[in-house]
PDB file of N, CA and C in Angstrom:
ATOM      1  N   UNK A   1       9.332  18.808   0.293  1.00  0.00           N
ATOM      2  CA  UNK A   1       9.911  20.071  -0.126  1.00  0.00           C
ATOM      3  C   UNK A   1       8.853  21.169  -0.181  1.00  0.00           C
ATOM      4  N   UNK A   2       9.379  22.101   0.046  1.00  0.00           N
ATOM      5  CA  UNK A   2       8.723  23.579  -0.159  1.00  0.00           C
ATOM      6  C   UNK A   2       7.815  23.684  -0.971  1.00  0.00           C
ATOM      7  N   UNK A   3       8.270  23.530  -2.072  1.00  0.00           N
ATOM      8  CA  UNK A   3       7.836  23.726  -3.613  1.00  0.00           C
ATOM      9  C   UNK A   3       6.384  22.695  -3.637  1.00  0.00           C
ATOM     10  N   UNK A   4       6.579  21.755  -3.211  1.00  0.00           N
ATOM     11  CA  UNK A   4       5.662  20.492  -3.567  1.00  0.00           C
ATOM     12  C   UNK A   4       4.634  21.031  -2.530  1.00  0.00           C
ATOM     13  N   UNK A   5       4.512  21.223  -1.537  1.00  0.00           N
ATOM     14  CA  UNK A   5       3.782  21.871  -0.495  1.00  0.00           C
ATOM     15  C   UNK A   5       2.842  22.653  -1.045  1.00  0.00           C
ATOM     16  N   UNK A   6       3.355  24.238  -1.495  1.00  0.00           N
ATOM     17  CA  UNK A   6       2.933  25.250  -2.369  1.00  0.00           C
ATOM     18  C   UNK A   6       2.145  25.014  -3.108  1.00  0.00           C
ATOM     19  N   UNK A   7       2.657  23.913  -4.136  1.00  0.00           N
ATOM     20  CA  UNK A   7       1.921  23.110  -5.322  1.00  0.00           C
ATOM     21  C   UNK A   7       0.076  22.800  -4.817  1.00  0.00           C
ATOM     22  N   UNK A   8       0.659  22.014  -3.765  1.00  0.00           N
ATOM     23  CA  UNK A   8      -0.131  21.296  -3.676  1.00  0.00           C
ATOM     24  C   UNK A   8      -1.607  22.238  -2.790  1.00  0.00           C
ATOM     25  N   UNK A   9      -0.464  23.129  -1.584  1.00  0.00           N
ATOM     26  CA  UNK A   9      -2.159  24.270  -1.266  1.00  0.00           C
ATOM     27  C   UNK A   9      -2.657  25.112  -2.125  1.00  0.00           C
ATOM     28  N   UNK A  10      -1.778  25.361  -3.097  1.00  0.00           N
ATOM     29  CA  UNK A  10      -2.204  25.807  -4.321  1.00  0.00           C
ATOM     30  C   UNK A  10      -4.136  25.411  -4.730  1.00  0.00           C
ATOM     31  N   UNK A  11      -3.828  23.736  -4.666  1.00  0.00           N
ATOM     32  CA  UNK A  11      -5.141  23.399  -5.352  1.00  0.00           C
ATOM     33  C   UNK A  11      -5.386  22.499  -4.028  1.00  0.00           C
ATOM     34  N   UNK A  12      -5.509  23.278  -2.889  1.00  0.00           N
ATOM     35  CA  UNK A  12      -6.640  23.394  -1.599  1.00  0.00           C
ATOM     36  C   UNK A  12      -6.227  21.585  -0.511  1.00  0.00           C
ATOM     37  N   UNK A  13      -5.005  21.210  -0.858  1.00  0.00           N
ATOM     38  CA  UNK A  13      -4.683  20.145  -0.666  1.00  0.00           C
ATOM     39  C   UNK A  13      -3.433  20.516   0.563  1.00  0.00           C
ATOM     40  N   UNK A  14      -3.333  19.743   2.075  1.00  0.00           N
ATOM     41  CA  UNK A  14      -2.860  19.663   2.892  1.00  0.00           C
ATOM     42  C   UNK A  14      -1.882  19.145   3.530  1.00  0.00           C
ATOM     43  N   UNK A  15      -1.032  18.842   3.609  1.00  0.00           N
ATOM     44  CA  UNK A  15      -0.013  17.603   3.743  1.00  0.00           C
ATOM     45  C   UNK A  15       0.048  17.616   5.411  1.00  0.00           C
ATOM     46  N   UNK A  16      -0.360  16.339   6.110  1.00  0.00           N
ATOM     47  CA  UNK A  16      -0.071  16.606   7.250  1.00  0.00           C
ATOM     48  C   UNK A  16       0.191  15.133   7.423  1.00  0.00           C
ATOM     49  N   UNK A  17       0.869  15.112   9.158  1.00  0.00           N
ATOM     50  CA  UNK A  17       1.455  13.990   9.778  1.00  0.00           C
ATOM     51  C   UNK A  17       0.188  12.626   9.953  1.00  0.00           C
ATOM     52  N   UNK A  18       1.095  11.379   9.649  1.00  0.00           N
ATOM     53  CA  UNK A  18      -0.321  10.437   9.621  1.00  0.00           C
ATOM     54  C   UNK A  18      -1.164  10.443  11.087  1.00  0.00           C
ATOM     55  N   UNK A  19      -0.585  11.056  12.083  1.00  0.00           N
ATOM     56  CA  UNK A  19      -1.133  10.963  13.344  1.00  0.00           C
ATOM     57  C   UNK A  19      -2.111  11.918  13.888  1.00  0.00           C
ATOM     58  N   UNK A  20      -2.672  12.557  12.092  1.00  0.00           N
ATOM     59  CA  UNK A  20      -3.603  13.869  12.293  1.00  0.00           C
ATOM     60  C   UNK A  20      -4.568  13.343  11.544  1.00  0.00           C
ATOM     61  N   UNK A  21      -4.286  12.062  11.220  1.00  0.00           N
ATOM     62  CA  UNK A  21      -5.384  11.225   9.792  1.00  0.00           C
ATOM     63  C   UNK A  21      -7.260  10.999  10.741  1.00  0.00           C
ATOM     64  N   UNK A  22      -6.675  10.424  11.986  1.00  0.00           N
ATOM     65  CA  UNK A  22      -7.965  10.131  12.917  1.00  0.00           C
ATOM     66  C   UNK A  22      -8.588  11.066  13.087  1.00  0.00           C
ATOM     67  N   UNK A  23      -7.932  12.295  13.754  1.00  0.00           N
ATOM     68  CA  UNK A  23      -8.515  13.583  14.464  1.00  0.00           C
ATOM     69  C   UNK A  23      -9.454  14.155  13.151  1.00  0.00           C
ATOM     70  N   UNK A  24      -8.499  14.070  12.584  1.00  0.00           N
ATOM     71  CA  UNK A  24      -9.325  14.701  10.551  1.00  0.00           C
ATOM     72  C   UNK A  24     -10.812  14.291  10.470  1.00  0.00           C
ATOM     73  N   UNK A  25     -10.319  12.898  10.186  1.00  0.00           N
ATOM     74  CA  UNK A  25     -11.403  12.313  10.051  1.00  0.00           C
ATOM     75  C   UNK A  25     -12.600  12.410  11.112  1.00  0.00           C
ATOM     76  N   UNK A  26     -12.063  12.328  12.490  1.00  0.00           N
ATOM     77  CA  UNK A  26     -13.665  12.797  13.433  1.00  0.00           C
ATOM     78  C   UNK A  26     -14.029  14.226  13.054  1.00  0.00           C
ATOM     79  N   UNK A  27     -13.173  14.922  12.387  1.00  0.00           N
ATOM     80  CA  UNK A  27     -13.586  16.287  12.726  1.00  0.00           C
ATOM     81  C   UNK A  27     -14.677  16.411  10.958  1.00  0.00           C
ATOM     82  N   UNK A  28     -15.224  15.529  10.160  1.00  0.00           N
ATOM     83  CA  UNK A  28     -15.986  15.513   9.501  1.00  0.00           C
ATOM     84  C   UNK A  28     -16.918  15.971   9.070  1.00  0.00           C
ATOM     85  N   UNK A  29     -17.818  16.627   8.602  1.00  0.00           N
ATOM     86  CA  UNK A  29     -18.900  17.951   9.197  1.00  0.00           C
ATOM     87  C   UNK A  29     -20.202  16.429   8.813  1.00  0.00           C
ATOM     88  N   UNK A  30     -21.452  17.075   9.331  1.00  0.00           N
ATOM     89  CA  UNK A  30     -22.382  15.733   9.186  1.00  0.00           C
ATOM     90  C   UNK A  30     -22.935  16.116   7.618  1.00  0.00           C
ATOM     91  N   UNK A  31     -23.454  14.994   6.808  1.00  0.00           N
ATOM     92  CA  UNK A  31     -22.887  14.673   5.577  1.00  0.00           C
ATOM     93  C   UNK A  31     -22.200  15.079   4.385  1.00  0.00           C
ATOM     94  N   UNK A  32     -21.299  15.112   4.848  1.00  0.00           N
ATOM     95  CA  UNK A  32     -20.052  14.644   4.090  1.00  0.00           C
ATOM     96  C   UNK A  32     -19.788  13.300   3.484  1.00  0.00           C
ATOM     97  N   UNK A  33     -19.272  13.592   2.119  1.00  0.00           N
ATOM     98  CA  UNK A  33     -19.162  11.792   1.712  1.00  0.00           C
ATOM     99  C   UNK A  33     -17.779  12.106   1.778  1.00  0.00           C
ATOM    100  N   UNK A  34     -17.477  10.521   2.084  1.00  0.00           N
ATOM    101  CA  UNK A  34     -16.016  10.196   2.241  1.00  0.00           C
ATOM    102  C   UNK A  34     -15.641   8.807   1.589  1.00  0.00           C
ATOM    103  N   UNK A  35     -14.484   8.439   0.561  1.00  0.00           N
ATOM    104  CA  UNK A  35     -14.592   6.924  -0.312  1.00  0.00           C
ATOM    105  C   UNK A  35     -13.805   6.500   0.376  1.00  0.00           C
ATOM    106  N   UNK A  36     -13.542   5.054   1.073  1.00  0.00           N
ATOM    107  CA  UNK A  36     -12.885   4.617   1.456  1.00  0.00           C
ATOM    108  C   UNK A  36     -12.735   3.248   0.764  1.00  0.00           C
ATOM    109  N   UNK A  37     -11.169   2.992   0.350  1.00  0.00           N
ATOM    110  CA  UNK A  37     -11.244   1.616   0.172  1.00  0.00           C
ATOM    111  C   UNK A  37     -11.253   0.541   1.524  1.00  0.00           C
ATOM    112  N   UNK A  38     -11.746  -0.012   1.338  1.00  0.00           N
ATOM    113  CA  UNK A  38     -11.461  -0.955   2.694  1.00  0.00           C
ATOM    114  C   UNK A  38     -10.225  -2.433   2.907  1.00  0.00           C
ATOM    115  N   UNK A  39      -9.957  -2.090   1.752  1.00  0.00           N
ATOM    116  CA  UNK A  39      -8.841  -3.449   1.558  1.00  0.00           C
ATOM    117  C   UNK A  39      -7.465  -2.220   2.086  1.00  0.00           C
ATOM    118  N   UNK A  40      -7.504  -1.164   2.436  1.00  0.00           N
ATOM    119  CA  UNK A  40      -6.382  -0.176   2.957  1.00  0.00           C
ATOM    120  C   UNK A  40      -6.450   0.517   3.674  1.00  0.00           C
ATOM    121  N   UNK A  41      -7.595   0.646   4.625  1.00  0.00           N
ATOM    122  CA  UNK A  41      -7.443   1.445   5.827  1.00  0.00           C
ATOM    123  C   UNK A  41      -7.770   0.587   6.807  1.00  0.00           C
ATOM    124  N   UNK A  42      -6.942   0.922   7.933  1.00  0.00           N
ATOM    125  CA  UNK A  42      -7.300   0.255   9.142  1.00  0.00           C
ATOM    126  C   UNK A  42      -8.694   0.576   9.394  1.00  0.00           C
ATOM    127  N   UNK A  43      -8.595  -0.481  10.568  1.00  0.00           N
ATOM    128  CA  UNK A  43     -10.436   0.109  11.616  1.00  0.00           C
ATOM    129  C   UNK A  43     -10.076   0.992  12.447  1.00  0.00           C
ATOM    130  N   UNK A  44      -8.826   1.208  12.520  1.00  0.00           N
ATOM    131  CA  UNK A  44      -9.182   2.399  13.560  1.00  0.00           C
ATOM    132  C   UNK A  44      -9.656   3.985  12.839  1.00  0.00           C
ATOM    133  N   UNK A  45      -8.826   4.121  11.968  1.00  0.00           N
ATOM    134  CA  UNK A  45      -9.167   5.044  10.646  1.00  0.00           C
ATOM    135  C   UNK A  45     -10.643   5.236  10.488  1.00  0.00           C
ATOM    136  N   UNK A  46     -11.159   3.575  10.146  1.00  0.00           N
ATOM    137  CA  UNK A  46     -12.738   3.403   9.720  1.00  0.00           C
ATOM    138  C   UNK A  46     -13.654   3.581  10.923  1.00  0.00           C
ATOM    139  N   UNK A  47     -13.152   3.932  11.818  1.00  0.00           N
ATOM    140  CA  UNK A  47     -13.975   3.514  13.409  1.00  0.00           C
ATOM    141  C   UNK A  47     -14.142   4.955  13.951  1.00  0.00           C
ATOM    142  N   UNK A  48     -12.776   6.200  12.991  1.00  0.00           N
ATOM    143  CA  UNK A  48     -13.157   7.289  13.699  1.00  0.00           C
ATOM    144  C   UNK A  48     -13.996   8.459  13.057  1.00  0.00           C
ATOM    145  N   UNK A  49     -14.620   7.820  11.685  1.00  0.00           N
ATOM    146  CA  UNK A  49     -15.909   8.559  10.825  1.00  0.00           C
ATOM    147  C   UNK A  49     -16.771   8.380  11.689  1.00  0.00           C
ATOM    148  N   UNK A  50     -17.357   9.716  12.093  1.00  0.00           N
ATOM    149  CA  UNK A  50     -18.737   9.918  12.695  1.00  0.00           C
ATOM    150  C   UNK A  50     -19.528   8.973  11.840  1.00  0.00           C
ATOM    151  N   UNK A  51     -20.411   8.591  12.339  1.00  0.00           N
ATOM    152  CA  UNK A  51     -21.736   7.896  11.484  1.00  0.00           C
ATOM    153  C   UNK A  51     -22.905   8.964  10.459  1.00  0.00           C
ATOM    154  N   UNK A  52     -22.384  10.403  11.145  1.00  0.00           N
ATOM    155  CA  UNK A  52     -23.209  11.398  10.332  1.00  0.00           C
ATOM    156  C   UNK A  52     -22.493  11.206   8.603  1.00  0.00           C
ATOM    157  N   UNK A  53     -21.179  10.632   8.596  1.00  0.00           N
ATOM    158  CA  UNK A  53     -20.566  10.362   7.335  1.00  0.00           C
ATOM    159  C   UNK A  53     -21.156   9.718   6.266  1.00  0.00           C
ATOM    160  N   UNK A  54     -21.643   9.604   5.366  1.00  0.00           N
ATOM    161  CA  UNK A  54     -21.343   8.806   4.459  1.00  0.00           C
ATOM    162  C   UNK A  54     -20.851   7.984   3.542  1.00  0.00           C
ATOM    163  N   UNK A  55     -19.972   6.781   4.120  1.00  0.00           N
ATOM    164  CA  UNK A  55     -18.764   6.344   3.155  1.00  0.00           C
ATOM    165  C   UNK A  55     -19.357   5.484   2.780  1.00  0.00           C
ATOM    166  N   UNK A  56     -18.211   5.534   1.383  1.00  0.00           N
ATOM    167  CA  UNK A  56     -18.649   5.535   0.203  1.00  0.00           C
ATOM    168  C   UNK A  56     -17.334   4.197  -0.363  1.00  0.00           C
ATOM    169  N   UNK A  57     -17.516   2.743  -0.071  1.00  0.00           N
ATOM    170  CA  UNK A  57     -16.406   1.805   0.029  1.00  0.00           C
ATOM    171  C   UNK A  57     -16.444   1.604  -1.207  1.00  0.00           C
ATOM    172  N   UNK A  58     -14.986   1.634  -2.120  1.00  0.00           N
ATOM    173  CA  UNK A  58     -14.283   1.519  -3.009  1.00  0.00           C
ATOM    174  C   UNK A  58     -12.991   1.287  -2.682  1.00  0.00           C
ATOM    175  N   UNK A  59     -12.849   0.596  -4.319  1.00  0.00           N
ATOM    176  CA  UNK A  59     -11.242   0.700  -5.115  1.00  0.00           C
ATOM    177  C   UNK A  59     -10.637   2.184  -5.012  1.00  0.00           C
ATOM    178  N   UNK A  60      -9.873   2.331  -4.439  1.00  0.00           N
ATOM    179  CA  UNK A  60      -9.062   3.546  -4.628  1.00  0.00           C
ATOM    180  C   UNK A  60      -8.798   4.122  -5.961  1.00  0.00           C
ATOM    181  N   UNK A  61      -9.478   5.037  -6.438  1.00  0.00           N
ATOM    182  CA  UNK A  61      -9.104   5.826  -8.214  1.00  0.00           C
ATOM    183  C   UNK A  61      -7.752   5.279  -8.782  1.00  0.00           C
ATOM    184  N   UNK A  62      -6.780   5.867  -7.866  1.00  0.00           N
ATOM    185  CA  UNK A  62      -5.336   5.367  -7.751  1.00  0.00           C
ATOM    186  C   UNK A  62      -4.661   4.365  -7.936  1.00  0.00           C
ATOM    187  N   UNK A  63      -5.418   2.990  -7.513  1.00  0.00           N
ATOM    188  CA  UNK A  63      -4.773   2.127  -7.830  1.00  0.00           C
ATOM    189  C   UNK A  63      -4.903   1.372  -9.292  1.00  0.00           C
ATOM    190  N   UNK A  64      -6.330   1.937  -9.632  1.00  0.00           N
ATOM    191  CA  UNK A  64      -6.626   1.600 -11.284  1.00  0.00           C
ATOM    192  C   UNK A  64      -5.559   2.670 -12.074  1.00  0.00           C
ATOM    193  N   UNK A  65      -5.238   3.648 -11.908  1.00  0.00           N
ATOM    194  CA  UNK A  65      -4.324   4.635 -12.407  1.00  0.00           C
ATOM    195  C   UNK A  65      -2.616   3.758 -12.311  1.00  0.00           C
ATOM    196  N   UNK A  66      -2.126   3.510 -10.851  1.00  0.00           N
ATOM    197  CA  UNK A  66      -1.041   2.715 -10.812  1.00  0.00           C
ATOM    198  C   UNK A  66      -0.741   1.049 -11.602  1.00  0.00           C
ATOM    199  N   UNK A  67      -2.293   0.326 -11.692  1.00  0.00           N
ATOM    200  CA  UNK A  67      -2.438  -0.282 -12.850  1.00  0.00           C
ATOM    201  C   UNK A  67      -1.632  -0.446 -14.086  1.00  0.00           C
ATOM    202  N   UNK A  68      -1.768   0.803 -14.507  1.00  0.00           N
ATOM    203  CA  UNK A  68      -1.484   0.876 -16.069  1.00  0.00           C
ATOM    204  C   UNK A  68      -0.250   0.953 -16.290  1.00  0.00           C
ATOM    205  N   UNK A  69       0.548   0.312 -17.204  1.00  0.00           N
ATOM    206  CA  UNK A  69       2.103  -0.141 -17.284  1.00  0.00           C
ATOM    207  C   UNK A  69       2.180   0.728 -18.432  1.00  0.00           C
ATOM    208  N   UNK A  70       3.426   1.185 -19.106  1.00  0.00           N
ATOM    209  CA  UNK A  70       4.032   1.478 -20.470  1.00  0.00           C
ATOM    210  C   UNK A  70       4.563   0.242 -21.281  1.00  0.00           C
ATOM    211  N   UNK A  71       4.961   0.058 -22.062  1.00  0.00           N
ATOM    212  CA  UNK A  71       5.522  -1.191 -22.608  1.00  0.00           C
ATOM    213  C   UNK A  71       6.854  -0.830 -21.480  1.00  0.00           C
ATOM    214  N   UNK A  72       7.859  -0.103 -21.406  1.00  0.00           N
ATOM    215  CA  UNK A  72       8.959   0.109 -20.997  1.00  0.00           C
ATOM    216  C   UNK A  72       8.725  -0.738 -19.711  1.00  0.00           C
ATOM    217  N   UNK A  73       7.838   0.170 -18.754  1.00  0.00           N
ATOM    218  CA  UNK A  73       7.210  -0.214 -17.183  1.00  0.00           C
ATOM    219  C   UNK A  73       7.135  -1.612 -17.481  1.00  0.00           C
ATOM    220  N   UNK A  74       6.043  -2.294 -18.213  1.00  0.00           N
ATOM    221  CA  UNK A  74       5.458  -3.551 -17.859  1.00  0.00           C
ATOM    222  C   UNK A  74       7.119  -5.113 -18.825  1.00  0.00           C
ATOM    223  N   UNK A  75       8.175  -4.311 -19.323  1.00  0.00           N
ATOM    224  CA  UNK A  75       8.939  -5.269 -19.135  1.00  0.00           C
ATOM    225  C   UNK A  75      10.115  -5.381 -17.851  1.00  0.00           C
ATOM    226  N   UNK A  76      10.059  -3.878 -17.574  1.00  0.00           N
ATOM    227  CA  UNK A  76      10.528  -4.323 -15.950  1.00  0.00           C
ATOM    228  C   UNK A  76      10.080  -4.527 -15.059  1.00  0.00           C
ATOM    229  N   UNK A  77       8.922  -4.588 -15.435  1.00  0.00           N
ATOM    230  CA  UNK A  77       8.127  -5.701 -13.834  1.00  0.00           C
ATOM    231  C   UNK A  77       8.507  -7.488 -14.677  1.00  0.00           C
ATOM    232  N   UNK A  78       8.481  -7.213 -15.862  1.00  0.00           N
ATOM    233  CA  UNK A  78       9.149  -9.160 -16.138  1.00  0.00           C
ATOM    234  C   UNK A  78      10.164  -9.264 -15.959  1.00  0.00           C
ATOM    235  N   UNK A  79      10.901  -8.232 -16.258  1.00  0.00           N
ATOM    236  CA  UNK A  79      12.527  -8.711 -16.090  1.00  0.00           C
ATOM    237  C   UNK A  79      12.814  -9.284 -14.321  1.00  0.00           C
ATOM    238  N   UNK A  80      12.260  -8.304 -13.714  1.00  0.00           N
ATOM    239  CA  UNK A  80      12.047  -8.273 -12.359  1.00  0.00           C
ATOM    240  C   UNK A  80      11.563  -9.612 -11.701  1.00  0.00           C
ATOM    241  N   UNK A  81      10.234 -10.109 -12.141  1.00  0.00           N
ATOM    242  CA  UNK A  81       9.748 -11.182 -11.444  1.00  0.00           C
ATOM    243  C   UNK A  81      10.781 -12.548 -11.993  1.00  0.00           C
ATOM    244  N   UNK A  82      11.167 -11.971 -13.141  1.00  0.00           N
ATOM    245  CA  UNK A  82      12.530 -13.423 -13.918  1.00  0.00           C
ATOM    246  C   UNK A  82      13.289 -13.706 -12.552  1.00  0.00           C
ATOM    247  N   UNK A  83      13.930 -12.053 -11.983  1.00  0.00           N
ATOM    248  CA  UNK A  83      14.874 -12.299 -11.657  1.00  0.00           C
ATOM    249  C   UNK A  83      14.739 -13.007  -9.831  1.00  0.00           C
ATOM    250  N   UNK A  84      13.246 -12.326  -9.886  1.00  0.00           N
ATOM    251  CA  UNK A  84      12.935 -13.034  -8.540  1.00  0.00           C
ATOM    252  C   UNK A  84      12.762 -14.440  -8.453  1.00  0.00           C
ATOM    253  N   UNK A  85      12.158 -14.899  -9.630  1.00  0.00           N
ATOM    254  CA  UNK A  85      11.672 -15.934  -9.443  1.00  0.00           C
ATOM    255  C   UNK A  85      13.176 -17.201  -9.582  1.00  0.00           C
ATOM    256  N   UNK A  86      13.993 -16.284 -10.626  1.00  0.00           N
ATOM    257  CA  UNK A  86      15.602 -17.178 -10.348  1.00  0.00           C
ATOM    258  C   UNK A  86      16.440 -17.056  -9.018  1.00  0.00           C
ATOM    259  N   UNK A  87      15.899 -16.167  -8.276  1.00  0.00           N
ATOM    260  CA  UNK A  87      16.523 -16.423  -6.898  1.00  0.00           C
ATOM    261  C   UNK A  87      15.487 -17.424  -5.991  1.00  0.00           C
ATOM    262  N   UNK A  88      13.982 -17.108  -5.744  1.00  0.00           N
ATOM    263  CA  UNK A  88      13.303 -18.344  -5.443  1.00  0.00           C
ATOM    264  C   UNK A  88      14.059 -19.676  -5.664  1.00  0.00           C
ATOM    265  N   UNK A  89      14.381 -19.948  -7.169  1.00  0.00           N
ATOM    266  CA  UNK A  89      14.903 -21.175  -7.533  1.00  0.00           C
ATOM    267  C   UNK A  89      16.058 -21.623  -6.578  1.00  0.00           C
ATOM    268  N   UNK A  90      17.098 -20.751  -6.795  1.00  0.00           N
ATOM    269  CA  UNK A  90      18.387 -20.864  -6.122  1.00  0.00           C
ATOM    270  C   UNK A  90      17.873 -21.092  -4.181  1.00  0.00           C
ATOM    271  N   UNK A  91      17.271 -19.875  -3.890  1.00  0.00           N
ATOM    272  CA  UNK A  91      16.833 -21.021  -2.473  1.00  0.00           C
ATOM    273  C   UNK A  91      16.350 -22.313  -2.160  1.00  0.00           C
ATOM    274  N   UNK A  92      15.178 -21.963  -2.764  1.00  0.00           N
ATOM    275  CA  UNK A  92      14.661 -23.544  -2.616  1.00  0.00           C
ATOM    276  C   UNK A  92      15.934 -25.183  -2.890  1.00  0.00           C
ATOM    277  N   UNK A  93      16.161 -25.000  -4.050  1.00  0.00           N
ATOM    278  CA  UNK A  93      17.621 -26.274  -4.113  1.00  0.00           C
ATOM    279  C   UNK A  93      18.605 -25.695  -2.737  1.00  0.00           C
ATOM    280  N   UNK A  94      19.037 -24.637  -2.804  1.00  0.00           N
ATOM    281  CA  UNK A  94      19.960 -25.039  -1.095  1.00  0.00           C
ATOM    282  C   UNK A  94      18.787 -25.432  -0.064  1.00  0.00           C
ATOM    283  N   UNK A  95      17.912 -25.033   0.157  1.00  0.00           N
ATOM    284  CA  UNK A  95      16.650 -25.287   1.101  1.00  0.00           C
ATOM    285  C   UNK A  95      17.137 -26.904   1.264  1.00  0.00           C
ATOM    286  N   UNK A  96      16.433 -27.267   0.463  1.00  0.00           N
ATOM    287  CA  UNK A  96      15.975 -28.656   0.146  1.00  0.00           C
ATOM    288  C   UNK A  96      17.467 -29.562   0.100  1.00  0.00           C
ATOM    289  N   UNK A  97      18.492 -29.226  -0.544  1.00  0.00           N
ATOM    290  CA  UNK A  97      19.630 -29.935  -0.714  1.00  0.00           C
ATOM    291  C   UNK A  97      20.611 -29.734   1.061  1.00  0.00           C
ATOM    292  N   UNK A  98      20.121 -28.990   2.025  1.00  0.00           N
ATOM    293  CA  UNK A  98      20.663 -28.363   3.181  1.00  0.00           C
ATOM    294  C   UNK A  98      19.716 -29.870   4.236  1.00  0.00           C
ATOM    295  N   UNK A  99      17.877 -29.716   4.009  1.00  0.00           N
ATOM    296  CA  UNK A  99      17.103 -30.905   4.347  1.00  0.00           C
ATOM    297  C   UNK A  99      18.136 -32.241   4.095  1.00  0.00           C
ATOM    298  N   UNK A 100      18.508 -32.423   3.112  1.00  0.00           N
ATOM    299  CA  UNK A 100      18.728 -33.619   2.411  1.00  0.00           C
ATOM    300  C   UNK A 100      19.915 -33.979   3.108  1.00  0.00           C
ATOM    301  N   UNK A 101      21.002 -33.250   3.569  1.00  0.00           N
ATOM    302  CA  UNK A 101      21.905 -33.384   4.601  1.00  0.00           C
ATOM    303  C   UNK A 101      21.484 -33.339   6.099  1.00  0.00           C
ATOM    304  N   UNK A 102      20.652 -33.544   6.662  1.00  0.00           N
ATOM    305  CA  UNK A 102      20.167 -33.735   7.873  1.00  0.00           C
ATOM    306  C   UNK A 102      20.547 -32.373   8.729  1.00  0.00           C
ATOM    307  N   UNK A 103      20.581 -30.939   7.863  1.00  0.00           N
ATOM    308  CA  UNK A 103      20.419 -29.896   8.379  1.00  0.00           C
ATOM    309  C   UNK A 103      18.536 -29.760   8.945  1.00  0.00           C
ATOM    310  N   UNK A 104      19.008 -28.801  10.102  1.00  0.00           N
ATOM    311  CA  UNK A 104      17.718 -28.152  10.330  1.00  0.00           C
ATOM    312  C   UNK A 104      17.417 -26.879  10.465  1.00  0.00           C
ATOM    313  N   UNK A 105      16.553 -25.935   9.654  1.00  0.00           N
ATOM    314  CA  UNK A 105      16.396 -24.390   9.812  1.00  0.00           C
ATOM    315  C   UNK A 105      15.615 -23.825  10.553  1.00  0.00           C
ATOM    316  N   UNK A 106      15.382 -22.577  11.252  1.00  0.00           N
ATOM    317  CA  UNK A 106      14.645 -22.046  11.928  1.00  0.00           C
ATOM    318  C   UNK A 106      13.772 -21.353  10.867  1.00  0.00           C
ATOM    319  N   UNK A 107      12.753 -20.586  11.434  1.00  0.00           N
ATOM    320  CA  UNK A 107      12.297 -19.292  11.024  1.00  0.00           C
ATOM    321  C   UNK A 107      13.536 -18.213  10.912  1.00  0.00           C
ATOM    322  N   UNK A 108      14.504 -17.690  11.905  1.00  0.00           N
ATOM    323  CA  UNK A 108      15.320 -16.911  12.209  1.00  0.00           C
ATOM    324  C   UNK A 108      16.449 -17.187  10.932  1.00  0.00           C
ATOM    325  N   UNK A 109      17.071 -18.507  10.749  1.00  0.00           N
ATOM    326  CA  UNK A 109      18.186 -19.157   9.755  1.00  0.00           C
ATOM    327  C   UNK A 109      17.738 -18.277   8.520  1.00  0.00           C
ATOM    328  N   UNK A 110      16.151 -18.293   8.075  1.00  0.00           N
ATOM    329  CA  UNK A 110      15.842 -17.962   6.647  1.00  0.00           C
ATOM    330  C   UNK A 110      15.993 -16.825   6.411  1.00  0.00           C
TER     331      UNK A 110
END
């Protein structure tokens, strides 16, 4: 949206298509630091920092921030994994009780 755009060049921030992420990045000025986590960017991403760069491999700020639960948040991630983990259950017994009848499944069946 508009608004969020505004917001955001407001405080010098860009929103562009991910297919401008590479070009960005070569276009780097020579040193410049740049943090990259490496457990989330591809190599091609990591392959198109000039070497005049300096990166700087980290945890993303962000994900220690997304971390942090509310009591509210962190019982619907339990309620949640309950409910996953009671459907796990329910597959596995047809799984296994489907085996037990001399069915056979694909990759594709699951």
């Amino acid at each position: 949206p508009e608004d969020v755009n505004a917001r955001l060049a407001s405080d010098g921030i860009r929103l562009a298509a991910y297919g401008e992420a590479g070009p960005a990045l070569a276009a780097l000025p020579a040193g410049a630091r740049l943090l990259i986590d490496p457990r989330r960017v591809t190599l091609g991403l990591r392959e198109a920092v000039p070497a005049t760069v300096q990166v700087v491999e980290q945890i993303n700020p962000s994900t220690l921030l997304k971390s942090r639960k509310t009591p509210a948040e962190a019982e619907f991630v339990r309620e949640t994994m309950a409910q996953d983990g009671a459907a796990m259950c329910e597959f596995y017994a047809e799984f296994e009780a489907s085996l037990a009848r001399g069915e056979r499944w694909s990759e594709l069946d699951i």
